[in-house]
N, C-alpha and C. Protein backbone atom coordinates (compact mmCIF):
# COMPACT_ATOMS: atom_id res chain seq x y z
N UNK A 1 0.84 -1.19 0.00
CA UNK A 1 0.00 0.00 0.00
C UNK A 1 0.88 1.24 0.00
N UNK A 2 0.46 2.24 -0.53
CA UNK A 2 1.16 3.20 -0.85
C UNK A 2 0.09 4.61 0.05
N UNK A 3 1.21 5.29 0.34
CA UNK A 3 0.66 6.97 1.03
C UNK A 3 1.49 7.78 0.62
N UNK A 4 0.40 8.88 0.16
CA UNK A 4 0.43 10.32 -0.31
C UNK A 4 -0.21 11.07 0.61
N UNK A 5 0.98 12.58 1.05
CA UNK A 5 0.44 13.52 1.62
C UNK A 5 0.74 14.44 0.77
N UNK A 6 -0.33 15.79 1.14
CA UNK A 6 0.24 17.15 0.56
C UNK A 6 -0.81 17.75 1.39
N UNK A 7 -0.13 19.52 1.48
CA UNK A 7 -0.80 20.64 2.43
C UNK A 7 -1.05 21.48 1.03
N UNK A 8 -2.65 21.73 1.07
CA UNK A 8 -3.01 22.94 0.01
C UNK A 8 -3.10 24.00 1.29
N UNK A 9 -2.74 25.10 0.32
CA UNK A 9 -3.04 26.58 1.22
C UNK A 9 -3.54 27.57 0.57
N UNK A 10 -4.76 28.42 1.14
CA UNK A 10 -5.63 28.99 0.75
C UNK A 10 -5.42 30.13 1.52
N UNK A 11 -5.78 31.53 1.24
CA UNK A 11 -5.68 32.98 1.47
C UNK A 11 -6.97 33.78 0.87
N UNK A 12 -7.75 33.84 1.78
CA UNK A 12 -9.01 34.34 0.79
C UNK A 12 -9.21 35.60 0.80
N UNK A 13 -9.69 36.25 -0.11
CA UNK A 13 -9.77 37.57 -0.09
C UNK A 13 -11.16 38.71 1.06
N UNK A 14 -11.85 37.71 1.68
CA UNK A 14 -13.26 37.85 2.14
C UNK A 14 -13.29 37.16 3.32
N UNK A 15 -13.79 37.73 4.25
CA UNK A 15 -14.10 36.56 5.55
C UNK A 15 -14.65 35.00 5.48
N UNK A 16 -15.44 35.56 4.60
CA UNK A 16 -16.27 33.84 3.87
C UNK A 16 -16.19 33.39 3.17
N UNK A 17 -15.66 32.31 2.10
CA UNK A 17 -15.98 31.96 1.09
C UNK A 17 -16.16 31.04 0.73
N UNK A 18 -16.61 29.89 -0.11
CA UNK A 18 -16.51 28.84 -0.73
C UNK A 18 -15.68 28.74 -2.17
N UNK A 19 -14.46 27.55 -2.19
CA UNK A 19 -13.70 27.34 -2.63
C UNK A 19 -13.71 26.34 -3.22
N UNK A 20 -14.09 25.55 -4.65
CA UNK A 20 -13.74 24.68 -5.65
C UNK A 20 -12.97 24.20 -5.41
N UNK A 21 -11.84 23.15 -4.35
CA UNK A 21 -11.14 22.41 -4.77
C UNK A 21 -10.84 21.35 -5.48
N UNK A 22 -11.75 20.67 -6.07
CA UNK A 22 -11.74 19.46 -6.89
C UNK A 22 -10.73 19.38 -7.41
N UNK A 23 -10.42 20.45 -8.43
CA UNK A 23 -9.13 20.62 -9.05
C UNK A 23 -7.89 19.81 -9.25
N UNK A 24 -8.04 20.59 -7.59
CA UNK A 24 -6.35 20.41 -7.01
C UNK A 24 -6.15 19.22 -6.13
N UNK A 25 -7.91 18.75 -5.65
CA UNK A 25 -7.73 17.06 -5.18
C UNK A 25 -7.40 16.58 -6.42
N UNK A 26 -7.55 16.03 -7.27
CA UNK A 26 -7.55 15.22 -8.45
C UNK A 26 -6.11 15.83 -9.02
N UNK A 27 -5.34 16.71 -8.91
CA UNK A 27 -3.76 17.32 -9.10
C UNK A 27 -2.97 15.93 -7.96
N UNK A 28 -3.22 16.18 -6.83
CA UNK A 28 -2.84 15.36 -5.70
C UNK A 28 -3.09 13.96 -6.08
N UNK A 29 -4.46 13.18 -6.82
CA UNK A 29 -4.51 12.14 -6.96
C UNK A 29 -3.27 11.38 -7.97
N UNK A 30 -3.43 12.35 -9.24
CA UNK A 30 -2.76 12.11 -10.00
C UNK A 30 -1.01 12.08 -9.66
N UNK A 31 -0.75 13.40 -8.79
CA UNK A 31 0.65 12.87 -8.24
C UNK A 31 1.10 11.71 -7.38
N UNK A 32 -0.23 11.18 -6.82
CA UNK A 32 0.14 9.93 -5.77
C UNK A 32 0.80 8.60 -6.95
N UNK A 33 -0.06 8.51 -7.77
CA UNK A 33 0.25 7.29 -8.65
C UNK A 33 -0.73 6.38 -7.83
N UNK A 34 -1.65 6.70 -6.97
CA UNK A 34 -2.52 5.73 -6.68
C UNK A 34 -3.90 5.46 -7.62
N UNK A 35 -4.01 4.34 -7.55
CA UNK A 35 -5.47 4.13 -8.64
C UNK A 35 -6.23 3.46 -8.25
N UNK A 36 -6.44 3.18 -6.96
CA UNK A 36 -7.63 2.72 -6.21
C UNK A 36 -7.39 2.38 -4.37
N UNK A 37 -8.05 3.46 -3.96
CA UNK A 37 -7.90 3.60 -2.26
C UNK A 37 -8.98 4.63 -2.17
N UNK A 38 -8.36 5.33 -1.13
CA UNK A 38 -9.05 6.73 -0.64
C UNK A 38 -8.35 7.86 -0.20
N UNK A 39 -8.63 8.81 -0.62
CA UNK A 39 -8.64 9.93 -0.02
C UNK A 39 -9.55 10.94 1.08
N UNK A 40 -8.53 11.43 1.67
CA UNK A 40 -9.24 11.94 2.66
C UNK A 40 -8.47 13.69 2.64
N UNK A 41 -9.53 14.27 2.68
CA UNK A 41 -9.25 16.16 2.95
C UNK A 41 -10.24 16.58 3.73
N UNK A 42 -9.22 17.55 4.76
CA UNK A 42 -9.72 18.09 5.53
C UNK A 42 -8.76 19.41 6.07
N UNK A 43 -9.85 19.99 6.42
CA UNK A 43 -9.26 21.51 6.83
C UNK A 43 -8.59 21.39 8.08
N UNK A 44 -7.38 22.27 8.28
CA UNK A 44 -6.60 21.96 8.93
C UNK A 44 -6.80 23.33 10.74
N UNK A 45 -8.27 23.81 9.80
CA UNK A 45 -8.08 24.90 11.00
C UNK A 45 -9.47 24.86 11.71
N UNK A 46 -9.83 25.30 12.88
CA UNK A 46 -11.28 25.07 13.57
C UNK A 46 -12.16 26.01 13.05
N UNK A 47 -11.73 26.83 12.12
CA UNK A 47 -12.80 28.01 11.51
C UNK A 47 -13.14 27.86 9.79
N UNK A 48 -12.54 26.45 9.29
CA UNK A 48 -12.76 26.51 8.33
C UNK A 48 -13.41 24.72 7.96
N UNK A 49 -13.66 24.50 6.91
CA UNK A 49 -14.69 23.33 6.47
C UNK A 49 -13.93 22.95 5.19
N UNK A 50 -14.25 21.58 5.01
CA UNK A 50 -14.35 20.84 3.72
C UNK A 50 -15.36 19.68 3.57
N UNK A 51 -16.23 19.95 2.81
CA UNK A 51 -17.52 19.34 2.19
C UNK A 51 -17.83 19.18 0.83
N UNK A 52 -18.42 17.97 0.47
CA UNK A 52 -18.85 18.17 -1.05
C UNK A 52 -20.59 18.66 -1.12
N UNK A 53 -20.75 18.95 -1.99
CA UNK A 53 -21.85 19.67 -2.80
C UNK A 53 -21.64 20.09 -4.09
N UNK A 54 -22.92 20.29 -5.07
CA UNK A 54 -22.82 20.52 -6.01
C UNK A 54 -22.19 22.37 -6.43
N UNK A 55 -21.64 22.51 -7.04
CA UNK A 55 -20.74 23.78 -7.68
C UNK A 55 -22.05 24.50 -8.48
N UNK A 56 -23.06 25.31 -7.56
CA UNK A 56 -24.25 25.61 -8.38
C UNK A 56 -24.34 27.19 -7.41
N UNK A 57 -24.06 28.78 -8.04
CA UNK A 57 -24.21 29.56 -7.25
C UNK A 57 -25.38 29.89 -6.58
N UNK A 58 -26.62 29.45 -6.74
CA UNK A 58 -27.86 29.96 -6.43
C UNK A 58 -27.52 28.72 -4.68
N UNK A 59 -26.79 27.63 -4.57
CA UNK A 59 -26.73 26.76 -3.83
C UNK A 59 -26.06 27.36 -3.24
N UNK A 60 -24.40 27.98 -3.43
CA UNK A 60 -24.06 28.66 -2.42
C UNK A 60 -24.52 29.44 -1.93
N UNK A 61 -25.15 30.59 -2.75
CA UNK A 61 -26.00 31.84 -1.78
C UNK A 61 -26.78 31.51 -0.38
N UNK A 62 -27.81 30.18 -0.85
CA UNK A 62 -28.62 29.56 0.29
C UNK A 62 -27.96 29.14 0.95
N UNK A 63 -26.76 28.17 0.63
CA UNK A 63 -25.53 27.86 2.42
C UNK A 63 -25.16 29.32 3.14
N UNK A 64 -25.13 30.19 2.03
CA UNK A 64 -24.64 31.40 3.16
C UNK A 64 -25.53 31.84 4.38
N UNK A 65 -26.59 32.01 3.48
CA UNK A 65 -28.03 32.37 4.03
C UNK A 65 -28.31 31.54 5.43
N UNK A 66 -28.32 29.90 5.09
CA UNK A 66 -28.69 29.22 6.00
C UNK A 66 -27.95 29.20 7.12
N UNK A 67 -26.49 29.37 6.82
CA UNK A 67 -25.51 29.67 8.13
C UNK A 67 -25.29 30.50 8.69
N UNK A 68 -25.85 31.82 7.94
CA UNK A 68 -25.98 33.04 8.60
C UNK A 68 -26.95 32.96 9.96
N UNK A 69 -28.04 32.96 9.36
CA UNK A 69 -29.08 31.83 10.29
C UNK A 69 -29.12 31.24 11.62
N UNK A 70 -28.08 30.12 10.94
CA UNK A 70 -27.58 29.35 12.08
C UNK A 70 -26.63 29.94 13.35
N UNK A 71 -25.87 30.73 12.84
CA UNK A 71 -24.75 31.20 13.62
C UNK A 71 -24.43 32.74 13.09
N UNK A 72 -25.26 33.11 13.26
CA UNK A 72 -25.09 35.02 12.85
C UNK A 72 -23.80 35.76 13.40
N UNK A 73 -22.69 36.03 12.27
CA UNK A 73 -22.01 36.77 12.84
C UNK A 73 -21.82 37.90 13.69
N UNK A 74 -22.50 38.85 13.81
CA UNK A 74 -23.25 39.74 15.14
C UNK A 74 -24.66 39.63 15.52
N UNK A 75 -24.46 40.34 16.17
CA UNK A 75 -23.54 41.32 17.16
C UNK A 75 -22.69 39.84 18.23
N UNK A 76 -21.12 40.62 18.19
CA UNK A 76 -19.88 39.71 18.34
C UNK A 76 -20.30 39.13 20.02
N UNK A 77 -21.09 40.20 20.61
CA UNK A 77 -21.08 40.16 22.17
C UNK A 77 -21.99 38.67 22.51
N UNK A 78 -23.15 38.27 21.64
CA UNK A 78 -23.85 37.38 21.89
C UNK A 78 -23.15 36.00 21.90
N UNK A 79 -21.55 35.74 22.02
CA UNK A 79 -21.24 34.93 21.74
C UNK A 79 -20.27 35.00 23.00
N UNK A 80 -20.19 33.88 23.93
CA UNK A 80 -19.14 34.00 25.16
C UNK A 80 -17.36 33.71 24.71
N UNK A 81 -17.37 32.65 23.54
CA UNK A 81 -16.22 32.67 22.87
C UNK A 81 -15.44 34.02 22.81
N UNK A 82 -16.48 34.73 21.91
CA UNK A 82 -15.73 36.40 21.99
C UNK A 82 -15.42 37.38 22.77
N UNK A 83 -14.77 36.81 24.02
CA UNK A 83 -13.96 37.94 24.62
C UNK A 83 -12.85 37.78 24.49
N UNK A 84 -12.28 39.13 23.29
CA UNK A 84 -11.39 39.56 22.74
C UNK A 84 -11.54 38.80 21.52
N UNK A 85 -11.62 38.10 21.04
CA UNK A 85 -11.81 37.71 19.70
C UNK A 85 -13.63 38.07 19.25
N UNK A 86 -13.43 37.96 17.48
CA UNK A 86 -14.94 37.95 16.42
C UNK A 86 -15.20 36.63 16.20
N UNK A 87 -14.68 35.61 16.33
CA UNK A 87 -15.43 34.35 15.37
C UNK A 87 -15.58 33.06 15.61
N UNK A 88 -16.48 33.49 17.02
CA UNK A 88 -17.53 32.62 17.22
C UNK A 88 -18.18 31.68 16.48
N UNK A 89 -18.84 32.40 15.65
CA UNK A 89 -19.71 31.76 14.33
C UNK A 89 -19.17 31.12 13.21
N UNK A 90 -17.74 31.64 13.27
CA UNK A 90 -17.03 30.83 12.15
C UNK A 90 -16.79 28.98 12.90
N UNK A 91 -16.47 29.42 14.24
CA UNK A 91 -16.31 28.15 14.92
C UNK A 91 -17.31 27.14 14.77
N UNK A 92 -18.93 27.55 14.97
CA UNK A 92 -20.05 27.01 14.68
C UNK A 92 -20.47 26.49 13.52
N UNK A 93 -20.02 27.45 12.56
CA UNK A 93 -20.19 26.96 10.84
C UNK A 93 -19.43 25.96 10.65
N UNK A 94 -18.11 26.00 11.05
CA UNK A 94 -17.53 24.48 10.85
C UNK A 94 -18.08 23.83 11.36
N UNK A 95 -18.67 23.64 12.27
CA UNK A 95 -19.17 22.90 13.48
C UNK A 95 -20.25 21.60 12.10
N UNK A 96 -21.31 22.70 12.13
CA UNK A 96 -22.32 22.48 10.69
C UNK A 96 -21.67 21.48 9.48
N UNK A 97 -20.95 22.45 9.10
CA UNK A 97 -20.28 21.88 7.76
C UNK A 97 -19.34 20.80 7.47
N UNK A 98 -19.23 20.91 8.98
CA UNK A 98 -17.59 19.32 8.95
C UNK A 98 -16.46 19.63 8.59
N UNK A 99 -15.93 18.58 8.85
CA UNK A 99 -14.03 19.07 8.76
C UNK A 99 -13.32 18.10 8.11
N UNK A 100 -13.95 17.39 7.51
CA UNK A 100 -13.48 16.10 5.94
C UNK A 100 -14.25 15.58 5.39
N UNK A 101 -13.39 15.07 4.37
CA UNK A 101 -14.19 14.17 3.56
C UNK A 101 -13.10 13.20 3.18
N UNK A 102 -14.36 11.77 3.08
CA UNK A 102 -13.30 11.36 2.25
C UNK A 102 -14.06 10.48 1.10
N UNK A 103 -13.17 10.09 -0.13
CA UNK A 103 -14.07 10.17 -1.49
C UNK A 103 -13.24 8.51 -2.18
N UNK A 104 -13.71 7.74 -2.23
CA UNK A 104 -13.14 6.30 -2.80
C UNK A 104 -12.24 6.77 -3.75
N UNK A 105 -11.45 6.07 -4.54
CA UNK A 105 -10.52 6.17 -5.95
C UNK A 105 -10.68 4.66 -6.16
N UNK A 106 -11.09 4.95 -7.53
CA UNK A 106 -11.16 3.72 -8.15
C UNK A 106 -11.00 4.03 -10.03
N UNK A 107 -10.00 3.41 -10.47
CA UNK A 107 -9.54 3.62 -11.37
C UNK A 107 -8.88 4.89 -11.65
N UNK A 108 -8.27 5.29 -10.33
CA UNK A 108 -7.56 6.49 -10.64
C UNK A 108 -7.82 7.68 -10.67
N UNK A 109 -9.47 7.41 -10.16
CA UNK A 109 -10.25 9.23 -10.33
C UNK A 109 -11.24 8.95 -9.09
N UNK A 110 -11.62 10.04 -8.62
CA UNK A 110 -12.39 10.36 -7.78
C UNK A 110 -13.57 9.82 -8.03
N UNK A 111 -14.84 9.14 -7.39
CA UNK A 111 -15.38 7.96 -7.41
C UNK A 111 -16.74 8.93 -7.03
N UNK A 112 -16.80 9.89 -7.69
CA UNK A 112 -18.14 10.61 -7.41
C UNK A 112 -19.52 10.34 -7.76
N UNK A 113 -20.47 10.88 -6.91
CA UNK A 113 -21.99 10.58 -7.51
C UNK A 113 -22.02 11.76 -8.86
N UNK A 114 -23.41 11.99 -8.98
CA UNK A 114 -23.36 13.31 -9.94
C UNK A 114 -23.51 14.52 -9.28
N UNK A 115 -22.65 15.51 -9.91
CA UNK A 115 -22.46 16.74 -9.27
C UNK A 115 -21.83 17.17 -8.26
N UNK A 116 -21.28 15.80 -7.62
CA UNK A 116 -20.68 16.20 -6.45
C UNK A 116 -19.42 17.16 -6.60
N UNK A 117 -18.34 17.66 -5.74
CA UNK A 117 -17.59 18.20 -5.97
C UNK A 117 -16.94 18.70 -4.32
N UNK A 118 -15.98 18.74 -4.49
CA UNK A 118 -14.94 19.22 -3.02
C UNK A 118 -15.38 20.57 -3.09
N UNK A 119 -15.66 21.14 -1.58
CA UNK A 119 -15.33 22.70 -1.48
C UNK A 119 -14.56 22.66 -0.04
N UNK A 120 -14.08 23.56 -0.46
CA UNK A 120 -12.98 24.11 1.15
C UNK A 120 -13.88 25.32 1.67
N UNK A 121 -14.25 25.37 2.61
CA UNK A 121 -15.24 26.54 3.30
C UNK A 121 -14.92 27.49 4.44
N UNK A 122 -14.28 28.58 3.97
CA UNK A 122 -13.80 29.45 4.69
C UNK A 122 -14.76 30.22 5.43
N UNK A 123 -14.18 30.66 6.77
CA UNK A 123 -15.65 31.41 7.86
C UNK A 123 -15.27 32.41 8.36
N UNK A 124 -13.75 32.52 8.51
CA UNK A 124 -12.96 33.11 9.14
C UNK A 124 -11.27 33.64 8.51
N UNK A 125 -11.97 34.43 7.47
CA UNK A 125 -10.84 34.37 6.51
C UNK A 125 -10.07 35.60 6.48
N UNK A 126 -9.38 35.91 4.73
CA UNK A 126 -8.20 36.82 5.22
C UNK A 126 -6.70 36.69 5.38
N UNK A 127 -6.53 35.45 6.14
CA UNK A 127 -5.06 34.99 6.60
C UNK A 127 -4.81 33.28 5.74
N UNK A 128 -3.78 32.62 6.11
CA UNK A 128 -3.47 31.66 5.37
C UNK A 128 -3.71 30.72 5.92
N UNK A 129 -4.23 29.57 5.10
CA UNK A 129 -5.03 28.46 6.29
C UNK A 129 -4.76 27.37 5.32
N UNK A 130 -4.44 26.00 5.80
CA UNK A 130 -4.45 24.86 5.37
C UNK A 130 -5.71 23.77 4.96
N UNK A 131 -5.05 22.79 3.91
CA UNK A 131 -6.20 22.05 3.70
C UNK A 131 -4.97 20.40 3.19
N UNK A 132 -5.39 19.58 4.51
CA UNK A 132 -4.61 18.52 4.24
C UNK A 132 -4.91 17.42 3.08
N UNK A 133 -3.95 16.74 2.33
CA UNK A 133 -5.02 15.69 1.08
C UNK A 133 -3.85 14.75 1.41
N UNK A 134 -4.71 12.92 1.73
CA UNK A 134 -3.47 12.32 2.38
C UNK A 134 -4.23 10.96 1.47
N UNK A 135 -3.89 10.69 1.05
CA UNK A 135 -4.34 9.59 -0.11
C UNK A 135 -3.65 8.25 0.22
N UNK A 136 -4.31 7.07 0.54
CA UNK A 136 -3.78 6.06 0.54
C UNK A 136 -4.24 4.70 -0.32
N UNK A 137 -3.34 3.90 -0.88
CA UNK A 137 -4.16 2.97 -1.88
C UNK A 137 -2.80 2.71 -2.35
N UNK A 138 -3.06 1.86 -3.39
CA UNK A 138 -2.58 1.02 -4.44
C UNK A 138 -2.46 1.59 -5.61
């Protein structure tokens, strides 16, 4: 059995965002030389997420919406976390959204339903944050 690691790193321009990685999982697959195991990615920080869903903007708007919702970024005070720190809610949104995935390989590609797709989900952004991809297989 064979293992592949690699650290993606992300810098977002916005406190929030959702991030397409598929990409750059399937960059990572292809460098492992593995062609049937699993992979597993996950965010490497407590304010940020990795989940699949479909790559459809009217879908992201409603995750924003719904997590806004869930965990409203203000007012900062309603949150006991925040003394001296803002992001409470980013903590919570991960909470929601999860902190891996992991996706079969079989024949060398990502073993998806339809539409699925990796996103990296930033809550608490701005600064530089990790996203681990550790692939193991044959």
């Amino acid at each position: 059995m064979k293992s592949y690691r690699k650290e993606l790193w992300f810098e977002t321009s916005r406190r929030r965002e959702l991030i397409n990685i598929t990409r750059e999982v399937e960059a990572c697959l292809r460098e492992s030389g593995i062609s049937e195991g699993l992979v597993l990615v996950n965010a490497m920080h407590i304010s940020a997420s990795v989940f699949i869903n479909d790559d459809e903007s009217g879908l992201h708007a409603d995750l924003e919406t719904w997590l806004e919702k869930l965990a409203p970024e203000k007012p900062h005070t309603q949150y006991a976390h925040n003394k001296g720190e803002d992001n409470a809610d980013a903590h919570l949104k991960r909470t929601i959204m999860g902190r891996e995935v992991v996706v079969a390989v079989t024949g060398g590609n990502l073993d998806f339903g339809p539409w699925e797709q990796i996103f990296y989900g930033e809550f608490d952004g701005m600064r530089r944050k990790r996203v681990l991809v550790k692939i193991i297989g044959d």
